[in-house]
N, C-alpha and C. Protein backbone atom coordinates (compact mmCIF):
# COMPACT_ATOMS: atom_id res chain seq x y z
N UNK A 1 119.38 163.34 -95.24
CA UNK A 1 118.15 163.83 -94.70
C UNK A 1 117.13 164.03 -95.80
N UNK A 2 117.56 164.41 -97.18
CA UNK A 2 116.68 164.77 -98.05
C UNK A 2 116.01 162.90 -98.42
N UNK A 3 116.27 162.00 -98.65
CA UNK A 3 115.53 161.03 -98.86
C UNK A 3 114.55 160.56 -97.48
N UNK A 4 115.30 160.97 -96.39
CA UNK A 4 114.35 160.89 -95.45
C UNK A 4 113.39 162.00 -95.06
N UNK A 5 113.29 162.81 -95.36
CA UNK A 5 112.03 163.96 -95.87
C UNK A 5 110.75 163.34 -97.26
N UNK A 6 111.58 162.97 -98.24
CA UNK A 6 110.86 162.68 -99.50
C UNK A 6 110.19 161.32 -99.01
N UNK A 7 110.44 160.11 -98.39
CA UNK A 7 109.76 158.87 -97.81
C UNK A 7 109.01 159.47 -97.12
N UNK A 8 109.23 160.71 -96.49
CA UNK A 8 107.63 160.79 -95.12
C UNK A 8 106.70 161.69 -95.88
N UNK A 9 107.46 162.57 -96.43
CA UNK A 9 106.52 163.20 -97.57
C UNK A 9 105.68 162.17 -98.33
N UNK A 10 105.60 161.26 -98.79
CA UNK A 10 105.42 160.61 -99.84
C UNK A 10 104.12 159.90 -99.07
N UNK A 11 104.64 159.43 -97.82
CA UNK A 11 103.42 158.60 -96.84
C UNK A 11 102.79 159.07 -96.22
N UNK A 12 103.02 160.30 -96.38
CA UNK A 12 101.97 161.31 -95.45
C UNK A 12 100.76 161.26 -96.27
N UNK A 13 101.53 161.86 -97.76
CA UNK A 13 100.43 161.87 -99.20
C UNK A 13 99.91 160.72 -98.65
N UNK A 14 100.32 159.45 -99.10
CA UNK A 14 99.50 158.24 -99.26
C UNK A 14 98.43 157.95 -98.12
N UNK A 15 99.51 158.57 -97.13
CA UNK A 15 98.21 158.55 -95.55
C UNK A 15 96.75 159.08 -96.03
N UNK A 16 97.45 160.54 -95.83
CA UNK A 16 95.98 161.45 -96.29
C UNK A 16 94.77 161.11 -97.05
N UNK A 17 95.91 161.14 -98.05
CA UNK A 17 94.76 160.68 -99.23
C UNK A 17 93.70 159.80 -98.92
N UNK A 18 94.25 158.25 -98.05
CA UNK A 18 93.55 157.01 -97.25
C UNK A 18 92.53 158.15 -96.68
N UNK A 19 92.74 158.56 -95.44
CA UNK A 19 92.05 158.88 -94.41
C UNK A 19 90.98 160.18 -94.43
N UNK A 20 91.28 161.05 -95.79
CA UNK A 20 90.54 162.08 -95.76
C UNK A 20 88.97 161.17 -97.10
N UNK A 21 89.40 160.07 -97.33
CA UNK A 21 88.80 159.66 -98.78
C UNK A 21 87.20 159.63 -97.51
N UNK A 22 86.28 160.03 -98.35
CA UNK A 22 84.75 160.35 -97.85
C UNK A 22 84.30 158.71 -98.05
N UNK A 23 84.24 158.02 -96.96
CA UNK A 23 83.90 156.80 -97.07
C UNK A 23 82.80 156.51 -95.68
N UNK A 24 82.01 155.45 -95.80
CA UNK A 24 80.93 155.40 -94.73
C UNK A 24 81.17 154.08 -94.12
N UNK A 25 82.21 153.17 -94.67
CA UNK A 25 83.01 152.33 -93.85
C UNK A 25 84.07 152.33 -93.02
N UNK A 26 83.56 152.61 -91.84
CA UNK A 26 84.53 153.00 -90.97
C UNK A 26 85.31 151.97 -90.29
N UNK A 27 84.36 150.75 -90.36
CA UNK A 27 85.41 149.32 -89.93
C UNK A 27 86.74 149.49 -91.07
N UNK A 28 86.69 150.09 -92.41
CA UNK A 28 88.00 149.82 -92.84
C UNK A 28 88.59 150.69 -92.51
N UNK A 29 88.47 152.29 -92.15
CA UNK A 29 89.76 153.11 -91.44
C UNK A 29 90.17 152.61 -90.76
N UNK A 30 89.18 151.68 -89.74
CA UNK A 30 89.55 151.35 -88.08
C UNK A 30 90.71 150.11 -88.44
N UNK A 31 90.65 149.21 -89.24
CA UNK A 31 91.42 148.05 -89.69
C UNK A 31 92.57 148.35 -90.70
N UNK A 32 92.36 149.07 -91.35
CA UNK A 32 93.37 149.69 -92.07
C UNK A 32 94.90 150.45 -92.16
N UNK A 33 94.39 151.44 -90.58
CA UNK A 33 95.15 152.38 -90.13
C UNK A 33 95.98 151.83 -89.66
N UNK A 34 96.10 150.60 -88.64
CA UNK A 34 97.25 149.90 -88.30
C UNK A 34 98.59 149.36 -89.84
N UNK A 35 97.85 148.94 -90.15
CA UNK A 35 98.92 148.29 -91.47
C UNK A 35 99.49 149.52 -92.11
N UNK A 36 98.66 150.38 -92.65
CA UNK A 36 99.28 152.17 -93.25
C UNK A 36 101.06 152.13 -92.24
N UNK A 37 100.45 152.38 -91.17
CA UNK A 37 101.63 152.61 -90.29
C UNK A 37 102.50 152.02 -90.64
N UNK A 38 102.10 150.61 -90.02
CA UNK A 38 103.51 149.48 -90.41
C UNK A 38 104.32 149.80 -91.43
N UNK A 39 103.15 149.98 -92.98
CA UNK A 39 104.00 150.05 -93.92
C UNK A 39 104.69 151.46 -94.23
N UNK A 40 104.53 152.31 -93.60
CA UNK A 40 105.39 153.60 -93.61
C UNK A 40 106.46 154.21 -92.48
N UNK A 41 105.73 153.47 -91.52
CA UNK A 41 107.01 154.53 -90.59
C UNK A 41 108.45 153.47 -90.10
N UNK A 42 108.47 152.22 -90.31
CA UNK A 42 109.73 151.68 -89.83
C UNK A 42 110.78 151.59 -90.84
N UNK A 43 110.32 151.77 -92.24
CA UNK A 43 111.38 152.48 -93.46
C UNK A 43 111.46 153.64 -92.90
N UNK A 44 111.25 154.70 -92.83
CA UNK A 44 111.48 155.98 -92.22
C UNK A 44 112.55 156.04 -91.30
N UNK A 45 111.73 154.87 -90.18
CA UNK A 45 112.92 155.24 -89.13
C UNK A 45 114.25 154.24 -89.32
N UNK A 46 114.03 153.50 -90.64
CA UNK A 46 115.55 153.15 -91.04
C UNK A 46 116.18 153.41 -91.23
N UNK A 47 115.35 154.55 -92.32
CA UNK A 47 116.38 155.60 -93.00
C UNK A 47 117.51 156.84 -92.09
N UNK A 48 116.27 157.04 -91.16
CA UNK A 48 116.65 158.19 -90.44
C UNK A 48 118.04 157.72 -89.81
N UNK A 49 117.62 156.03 -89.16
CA UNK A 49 119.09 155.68 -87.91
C UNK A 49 120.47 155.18 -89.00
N UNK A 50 120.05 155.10 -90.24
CA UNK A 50 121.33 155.17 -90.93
C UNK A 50 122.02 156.61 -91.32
N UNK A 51 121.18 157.33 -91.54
CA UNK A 51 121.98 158.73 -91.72
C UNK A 51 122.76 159.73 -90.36
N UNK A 52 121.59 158.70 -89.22
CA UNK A 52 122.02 159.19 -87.73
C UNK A 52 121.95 158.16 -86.49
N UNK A 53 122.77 157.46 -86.73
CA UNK A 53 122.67 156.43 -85.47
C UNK A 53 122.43 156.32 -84.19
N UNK A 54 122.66 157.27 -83.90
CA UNK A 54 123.05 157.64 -82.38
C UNK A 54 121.39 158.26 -81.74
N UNK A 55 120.74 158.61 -82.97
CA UNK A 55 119.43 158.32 -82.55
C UNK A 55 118.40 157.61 -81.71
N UNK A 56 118.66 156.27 -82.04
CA UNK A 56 118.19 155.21 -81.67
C UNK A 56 117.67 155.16 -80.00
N UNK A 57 118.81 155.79 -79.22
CA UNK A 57 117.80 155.78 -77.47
C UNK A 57 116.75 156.98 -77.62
N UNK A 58 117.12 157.71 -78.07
CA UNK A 58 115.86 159.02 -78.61
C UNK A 58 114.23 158.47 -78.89
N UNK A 59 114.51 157.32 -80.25
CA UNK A 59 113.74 157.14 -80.34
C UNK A 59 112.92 155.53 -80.17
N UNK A 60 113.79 154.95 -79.18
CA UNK A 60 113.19 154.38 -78.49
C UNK A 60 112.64 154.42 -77.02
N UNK A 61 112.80 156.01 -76.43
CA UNK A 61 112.05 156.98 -75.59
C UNK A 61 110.90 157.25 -76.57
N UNK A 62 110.83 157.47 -77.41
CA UNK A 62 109.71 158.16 -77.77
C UNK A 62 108.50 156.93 -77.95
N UNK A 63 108.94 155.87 -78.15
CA UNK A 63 108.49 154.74 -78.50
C UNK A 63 107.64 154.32 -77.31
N UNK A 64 108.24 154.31 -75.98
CA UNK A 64 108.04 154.07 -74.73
C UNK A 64 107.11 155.22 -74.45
N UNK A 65 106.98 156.26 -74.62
CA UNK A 65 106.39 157.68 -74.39
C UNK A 65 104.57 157.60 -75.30
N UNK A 66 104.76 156.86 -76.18
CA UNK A 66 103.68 156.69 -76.85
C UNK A 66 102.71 155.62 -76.41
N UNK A 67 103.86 154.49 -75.95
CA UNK A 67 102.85 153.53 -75.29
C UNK A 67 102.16 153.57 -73.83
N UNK A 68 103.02 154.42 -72.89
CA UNK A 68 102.90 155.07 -71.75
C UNK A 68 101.70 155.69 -72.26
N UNK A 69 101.92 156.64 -73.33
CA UNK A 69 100.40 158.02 -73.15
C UNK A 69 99.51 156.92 -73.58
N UNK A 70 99.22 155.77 -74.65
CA UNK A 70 98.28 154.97 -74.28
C UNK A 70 97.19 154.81 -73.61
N UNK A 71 98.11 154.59 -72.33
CA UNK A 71 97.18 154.19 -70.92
C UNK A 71 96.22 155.29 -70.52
N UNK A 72 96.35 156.61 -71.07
CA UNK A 72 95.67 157.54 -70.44
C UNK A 72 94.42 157.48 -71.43
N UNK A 73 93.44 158.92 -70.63
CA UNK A 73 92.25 159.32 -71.28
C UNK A 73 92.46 160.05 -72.68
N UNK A 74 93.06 161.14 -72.21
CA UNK A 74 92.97 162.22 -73.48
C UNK A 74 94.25 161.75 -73.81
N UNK A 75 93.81 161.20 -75.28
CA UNK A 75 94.28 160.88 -76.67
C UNK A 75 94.60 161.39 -78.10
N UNK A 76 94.20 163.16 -77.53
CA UNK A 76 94.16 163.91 -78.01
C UNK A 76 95.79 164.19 -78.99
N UNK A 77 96.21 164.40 -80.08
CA UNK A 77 97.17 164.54 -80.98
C UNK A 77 98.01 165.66 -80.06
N UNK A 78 97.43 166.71 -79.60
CA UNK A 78 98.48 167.74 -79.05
C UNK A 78 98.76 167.74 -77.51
N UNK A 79 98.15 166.48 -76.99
CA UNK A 79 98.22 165.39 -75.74
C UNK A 79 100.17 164.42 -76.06
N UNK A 80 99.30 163.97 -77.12
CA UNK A 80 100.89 163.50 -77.70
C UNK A 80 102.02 164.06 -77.49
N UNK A 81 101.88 165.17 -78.66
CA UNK A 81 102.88 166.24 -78.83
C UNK A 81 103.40 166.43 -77.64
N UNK A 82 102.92 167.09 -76.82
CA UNK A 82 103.48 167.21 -75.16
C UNK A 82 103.97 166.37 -74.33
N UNK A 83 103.53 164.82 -74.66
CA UNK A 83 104.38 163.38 -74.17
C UNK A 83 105.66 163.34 -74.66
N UNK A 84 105.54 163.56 -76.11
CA UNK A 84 106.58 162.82 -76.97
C UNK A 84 107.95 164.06 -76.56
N UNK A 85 107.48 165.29 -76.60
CA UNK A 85 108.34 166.35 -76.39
C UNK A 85 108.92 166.32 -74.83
N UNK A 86 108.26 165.73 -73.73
CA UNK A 86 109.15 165.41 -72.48
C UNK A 86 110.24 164.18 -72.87
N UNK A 87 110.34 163.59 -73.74
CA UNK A 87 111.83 162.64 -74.20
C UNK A 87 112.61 163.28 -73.83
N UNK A 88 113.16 162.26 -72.78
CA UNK A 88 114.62 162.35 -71.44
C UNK A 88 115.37 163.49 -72.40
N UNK A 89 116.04 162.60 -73.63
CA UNK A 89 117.14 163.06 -74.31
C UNK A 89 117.56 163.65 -75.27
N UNK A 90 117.44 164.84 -75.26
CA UNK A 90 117.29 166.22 -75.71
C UNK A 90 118.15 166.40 -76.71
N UNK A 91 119.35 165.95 -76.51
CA UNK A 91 120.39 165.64 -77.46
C UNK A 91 121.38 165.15 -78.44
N UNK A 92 119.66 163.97 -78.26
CA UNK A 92 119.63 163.27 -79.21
C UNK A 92 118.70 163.34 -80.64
N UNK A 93 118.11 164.64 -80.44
CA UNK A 93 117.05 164.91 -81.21
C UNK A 93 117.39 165.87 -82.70
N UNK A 94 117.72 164.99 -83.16
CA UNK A 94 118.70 165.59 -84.36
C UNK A 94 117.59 165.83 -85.87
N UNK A 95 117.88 166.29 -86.47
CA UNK A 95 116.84 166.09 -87.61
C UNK A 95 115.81 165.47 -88.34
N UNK A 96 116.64 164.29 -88.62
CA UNK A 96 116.00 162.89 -88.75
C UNK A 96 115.23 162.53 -88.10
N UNK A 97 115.47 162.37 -86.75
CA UNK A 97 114.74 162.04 -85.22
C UNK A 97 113.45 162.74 -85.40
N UNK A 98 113.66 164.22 -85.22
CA UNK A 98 112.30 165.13 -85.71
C UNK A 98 111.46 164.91 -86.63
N UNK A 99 112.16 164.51 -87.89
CA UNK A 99 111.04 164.37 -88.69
C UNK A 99 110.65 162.76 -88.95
N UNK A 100 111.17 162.03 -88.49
CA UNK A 100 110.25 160.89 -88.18
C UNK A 100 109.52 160.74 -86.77
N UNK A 101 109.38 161.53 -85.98
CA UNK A 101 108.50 161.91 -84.88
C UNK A 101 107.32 162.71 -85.42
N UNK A 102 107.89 164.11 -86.18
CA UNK A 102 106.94 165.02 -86.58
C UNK A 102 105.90 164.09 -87.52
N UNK A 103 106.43 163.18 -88.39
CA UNK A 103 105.30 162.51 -89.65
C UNK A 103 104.97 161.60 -88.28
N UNK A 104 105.28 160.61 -87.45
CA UNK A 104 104.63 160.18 -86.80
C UNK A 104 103.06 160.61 -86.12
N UNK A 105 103.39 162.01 -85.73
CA UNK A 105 102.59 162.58 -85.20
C UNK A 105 101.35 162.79 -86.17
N UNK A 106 102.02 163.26 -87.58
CA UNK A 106 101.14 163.24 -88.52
C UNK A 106 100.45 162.67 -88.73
N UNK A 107 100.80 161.35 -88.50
CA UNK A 107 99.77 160.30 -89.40
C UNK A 107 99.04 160.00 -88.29
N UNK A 108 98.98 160.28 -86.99
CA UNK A 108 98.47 160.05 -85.78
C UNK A 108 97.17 161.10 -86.16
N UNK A 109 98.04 162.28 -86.07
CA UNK A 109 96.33 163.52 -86.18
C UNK A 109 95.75 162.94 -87.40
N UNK A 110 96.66 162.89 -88.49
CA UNK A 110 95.51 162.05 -89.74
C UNK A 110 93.95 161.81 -89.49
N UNK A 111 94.57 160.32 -88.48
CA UNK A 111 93.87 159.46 -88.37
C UNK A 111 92.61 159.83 -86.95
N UNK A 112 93.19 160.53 -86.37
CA UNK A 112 92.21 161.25 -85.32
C UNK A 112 91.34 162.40 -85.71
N UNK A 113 91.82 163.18 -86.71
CA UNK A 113 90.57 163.78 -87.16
C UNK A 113 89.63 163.10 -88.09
N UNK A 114 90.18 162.46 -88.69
CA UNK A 114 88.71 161.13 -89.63
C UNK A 114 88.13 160.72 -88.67
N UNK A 115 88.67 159.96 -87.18
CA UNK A 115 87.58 159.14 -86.45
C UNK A 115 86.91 159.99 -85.63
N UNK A 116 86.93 161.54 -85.58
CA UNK A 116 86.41 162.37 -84.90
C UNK A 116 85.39 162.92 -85.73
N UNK A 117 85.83 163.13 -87.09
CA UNK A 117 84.94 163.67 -87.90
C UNK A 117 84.11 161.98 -88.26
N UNK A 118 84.89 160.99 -88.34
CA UNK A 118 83.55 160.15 -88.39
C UNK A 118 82.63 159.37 -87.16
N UNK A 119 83.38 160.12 -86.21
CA UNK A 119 82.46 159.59 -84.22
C UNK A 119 82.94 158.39 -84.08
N UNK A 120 84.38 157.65 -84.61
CA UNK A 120 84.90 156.55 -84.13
C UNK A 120 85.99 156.83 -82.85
N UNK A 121 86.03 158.27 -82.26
CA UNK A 121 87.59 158.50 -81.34
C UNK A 121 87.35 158.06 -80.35
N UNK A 122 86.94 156.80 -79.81
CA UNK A 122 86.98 156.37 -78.73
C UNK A 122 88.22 155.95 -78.47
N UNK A 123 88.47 155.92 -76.96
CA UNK A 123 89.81 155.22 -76.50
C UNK A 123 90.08 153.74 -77.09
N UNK A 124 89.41 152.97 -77.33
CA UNK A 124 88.97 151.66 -78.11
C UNK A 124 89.72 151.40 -79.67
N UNK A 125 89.18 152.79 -79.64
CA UNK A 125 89.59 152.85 -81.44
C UNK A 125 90.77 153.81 -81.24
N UNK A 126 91.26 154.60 -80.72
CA UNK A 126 92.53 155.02 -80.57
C UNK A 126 93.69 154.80 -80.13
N UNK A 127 93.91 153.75 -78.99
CA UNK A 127 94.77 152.99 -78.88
C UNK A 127 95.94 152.03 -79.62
N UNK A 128 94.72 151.18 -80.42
CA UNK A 128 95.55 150.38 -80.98
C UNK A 128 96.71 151.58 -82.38
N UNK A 129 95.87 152.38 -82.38
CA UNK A 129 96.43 153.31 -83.57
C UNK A 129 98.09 153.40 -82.84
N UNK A 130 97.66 154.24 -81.88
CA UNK A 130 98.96 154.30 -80.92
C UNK A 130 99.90 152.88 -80.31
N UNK A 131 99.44 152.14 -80.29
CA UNK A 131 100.47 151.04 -80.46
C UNK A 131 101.08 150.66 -81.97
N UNK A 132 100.19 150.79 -82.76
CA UNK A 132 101.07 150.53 -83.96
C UNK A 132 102.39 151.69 -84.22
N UNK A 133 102.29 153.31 -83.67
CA UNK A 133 103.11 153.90 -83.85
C UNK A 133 103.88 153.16 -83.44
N UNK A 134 103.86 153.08 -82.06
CA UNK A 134 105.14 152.42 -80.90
C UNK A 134 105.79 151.38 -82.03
N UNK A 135 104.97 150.66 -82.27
CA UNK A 135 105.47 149.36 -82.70
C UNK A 135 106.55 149.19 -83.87
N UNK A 136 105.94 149.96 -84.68
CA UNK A 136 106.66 150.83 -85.88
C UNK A 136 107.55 151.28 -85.93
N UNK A 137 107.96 152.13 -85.20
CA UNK A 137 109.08 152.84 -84.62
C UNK A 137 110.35 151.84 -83.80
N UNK A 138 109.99 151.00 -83.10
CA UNK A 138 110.64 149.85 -82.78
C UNK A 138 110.76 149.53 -83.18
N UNK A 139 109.53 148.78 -84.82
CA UNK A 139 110.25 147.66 -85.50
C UNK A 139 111.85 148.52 -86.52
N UNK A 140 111.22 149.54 -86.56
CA UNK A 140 112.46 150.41 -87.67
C UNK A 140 113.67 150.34 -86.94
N UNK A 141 113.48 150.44 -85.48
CA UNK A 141 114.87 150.78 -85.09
C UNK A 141 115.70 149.06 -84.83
N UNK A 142 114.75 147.97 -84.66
CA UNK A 142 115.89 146.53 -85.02
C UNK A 142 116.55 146.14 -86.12
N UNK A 143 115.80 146.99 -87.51
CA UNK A 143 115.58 146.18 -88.47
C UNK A 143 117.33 146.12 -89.01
């Protein structure tokens, strides 16, 4: 668990750092934020389903749960939180699981308070953010 703490730790930094940087190009948050993901959360959730296997329907509910909230209006980060936390399977939610959900979430609000603080949070521009989680998270759990 401790290397899978120190990887999300590490990309959260690298997130942040991206997303809080005072920039007036917002086409590159908007283009950017997808790839960030890619390249951080499906190591994560490699790490996590090797230290805990049995993970894996957990968090491919949660995966499904993200692309589901998608479809809706409010896109809101603690909109999420409340999706991701109805996951069927309760007992599958082991450490690992948590904290590659919890940095998920992270890098989600990240990126929703920059496009709020920079007037990009349209459903338009928030979506695809949220499919790259999904996607991410899936790709970690074939790999």
């Amino acid at each position: 668990m401790k290397n899978t703490l120190t990887a999300i730790f590490l990309s959260l930094v690298l997130f942040t750092s991206f997303t809080s940087c005072s920039t007036s190009d917002k086409q590159l948050l908007l283009s950017e934020t997808p790839t960030l993901i890619t390249a951080i959360v499906p190591p994560a959730v490699k790490v996590g389903i090797k230290k805990q296997p049995k993970m894996v329907p957990y968090l491919t509910d949660v995966a499904l749960a993200i692309d589901t909230f998608a479809l809706g209006q409010d896109l809101s980060p603690a909109a999420l939180q409340t999706v991701i936390e109805s996951a069927k399977i309760k007992e599958l939610e082991t450490p690992e699981a948590l904290n590659i959900v919890n940095a998920s979430l992270a890098l989600y609000k990240a990126y929703y308070n920059t496009a709020v603080t920079n007037k990009v949070a349209s459903v338009d521009n928030l979506v695809p953010i949220l499919k790259a989680l999904s996607a991410a998270i899936t790709q970690g759990i074939s790999k």
